[in-house]
C-alpha atoms as a PDB file:
ATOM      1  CA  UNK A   1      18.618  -1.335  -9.483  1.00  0.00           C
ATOM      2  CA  UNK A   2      17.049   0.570 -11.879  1.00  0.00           C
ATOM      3  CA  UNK A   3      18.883   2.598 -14.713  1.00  0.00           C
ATOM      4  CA  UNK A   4      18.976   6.445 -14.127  1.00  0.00           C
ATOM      5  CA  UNK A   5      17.191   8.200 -16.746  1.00  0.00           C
ATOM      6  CA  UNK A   6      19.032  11.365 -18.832  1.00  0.00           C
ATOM      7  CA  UNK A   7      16.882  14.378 -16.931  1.00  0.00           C
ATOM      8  CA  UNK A   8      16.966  18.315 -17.051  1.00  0.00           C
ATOM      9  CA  UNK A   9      16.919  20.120 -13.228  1.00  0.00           C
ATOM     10  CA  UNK A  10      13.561  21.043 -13.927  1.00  0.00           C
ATOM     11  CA  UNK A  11      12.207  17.866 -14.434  1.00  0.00           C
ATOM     12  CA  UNK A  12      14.207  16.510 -11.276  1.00  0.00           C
ATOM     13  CA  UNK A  13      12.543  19.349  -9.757  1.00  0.00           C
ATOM     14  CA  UNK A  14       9.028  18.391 -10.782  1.00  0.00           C
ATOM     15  CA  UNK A  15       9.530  14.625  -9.594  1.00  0.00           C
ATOM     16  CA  UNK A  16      10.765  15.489  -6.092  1.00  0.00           C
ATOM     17  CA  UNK A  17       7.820  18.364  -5.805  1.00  0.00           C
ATOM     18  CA  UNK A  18       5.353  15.009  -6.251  1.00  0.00           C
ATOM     19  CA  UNK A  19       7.037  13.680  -2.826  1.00  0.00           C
ATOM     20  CA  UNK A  20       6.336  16.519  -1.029  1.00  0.00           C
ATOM     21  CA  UNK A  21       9.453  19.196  -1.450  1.00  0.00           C
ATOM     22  CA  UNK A  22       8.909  22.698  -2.394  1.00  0.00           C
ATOM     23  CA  UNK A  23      11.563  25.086  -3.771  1.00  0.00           C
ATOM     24  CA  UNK A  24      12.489  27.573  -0.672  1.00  0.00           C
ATOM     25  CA  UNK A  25      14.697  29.771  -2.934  1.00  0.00           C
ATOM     26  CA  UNK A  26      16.975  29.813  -5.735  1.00  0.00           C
ATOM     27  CA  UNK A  27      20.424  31.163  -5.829  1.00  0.00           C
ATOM     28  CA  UNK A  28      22.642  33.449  -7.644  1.00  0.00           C
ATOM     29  CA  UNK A  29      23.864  30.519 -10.080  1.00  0.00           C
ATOM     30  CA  UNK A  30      20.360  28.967 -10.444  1.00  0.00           C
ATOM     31  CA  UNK A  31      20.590  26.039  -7.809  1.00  0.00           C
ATOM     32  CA  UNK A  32      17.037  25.307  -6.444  1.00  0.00           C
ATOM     33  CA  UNK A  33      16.949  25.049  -2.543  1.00  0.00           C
ATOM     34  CA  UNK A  34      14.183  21.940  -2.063  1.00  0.00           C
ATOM     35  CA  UNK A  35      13.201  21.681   1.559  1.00  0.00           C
ATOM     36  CA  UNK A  36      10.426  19.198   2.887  1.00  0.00           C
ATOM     37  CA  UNK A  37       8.851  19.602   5.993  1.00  0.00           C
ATOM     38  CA  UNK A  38      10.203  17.274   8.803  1.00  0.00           C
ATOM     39  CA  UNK A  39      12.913  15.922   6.743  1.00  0.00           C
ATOM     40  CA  UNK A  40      17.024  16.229   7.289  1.00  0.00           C
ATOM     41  CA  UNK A  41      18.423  17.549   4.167  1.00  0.00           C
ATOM     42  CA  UNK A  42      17.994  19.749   2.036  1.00  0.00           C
ATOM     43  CA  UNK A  43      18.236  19.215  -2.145  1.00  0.00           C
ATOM     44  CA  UNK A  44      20.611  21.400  -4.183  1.00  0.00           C
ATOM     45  CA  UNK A  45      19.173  21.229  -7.840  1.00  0.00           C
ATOM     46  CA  UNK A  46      21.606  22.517 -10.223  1.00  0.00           C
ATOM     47  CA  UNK A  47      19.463  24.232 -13.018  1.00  0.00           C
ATOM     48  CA  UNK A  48      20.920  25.328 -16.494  1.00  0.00           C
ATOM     49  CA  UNK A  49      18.735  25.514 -18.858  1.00  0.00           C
ATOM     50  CA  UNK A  50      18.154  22.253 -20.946  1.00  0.00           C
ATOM     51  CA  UNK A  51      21.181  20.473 -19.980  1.00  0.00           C
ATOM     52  CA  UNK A  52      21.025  17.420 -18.034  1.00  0.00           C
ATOM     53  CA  UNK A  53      22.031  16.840 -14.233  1.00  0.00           C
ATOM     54  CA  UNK A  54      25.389  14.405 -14.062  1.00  0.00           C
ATOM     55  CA  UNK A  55      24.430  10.783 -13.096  1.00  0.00           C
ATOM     56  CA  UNK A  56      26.239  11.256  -9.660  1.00  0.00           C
ATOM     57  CA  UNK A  57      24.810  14.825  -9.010  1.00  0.00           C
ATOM     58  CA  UNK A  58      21.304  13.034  -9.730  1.00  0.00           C
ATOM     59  CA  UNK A  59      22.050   9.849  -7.706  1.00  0.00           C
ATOM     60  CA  UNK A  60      22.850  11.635  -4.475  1.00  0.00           C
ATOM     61  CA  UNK A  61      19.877  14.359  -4.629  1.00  0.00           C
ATOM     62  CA  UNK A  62      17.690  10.904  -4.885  1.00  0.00           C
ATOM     63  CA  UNK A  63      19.612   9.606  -2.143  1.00  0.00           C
ATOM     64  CA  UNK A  64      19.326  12.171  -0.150  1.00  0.00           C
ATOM     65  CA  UNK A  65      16.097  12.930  -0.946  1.00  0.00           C
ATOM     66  CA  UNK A  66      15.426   9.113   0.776  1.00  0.00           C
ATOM     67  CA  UNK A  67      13.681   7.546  -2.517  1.00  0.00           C
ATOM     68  CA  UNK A  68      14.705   4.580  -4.430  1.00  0.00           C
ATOM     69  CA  UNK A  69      15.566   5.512  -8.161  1.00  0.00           C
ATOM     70  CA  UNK A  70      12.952   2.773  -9.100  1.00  0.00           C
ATOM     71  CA  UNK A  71      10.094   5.430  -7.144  1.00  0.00           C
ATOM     72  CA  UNK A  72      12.234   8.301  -8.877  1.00  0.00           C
ATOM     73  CA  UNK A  73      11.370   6.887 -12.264  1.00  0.00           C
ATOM     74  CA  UNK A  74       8.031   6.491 -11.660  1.00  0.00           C
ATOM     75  CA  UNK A  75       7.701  10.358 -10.266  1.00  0.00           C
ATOM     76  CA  UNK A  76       8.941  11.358 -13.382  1.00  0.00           C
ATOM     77  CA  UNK A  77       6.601   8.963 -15.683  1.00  0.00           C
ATOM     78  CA  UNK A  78       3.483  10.219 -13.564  1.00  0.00           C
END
């Protein structure tokens, strides 16, 4: 498996835009609401300012999301 990169909610943002998400809203304490169009769940993406997501908060939005953190990397490399 590959290693999970350090990343800001922004750039986690940008990544899962590339597989087809959109940001619906955003809440009171700047979480990004990511829906995609015919699939089950929707991504929570904490965002405060330049600090970087937790490795388990990151891990589960990929999982969720239903991409391998290999394809993750290379969303964020593109």
């Amino acid at each position: 498996m590959s290693e999970l990169p350090a990343v800001t909610g922004k750039e986690a943002i940008a990544a899962f835009s590339k597989v087809g998400f959109y940001v619906e809203r955003i809440s009171k304490s700047s979480h990004y609401i990511m829906k995609k169009d015919g699939h089950r769940y929707l991504l929570t993406v904490p965002v405060h300012g330049k600090k970087t997501l937790k490795r388990g908060t990151l891990r589960k939005l990929i999982k969720a999301a239903d991409i391998s953190v290999k394809r993750f990397v290379e969303l964020l490399d593109d």
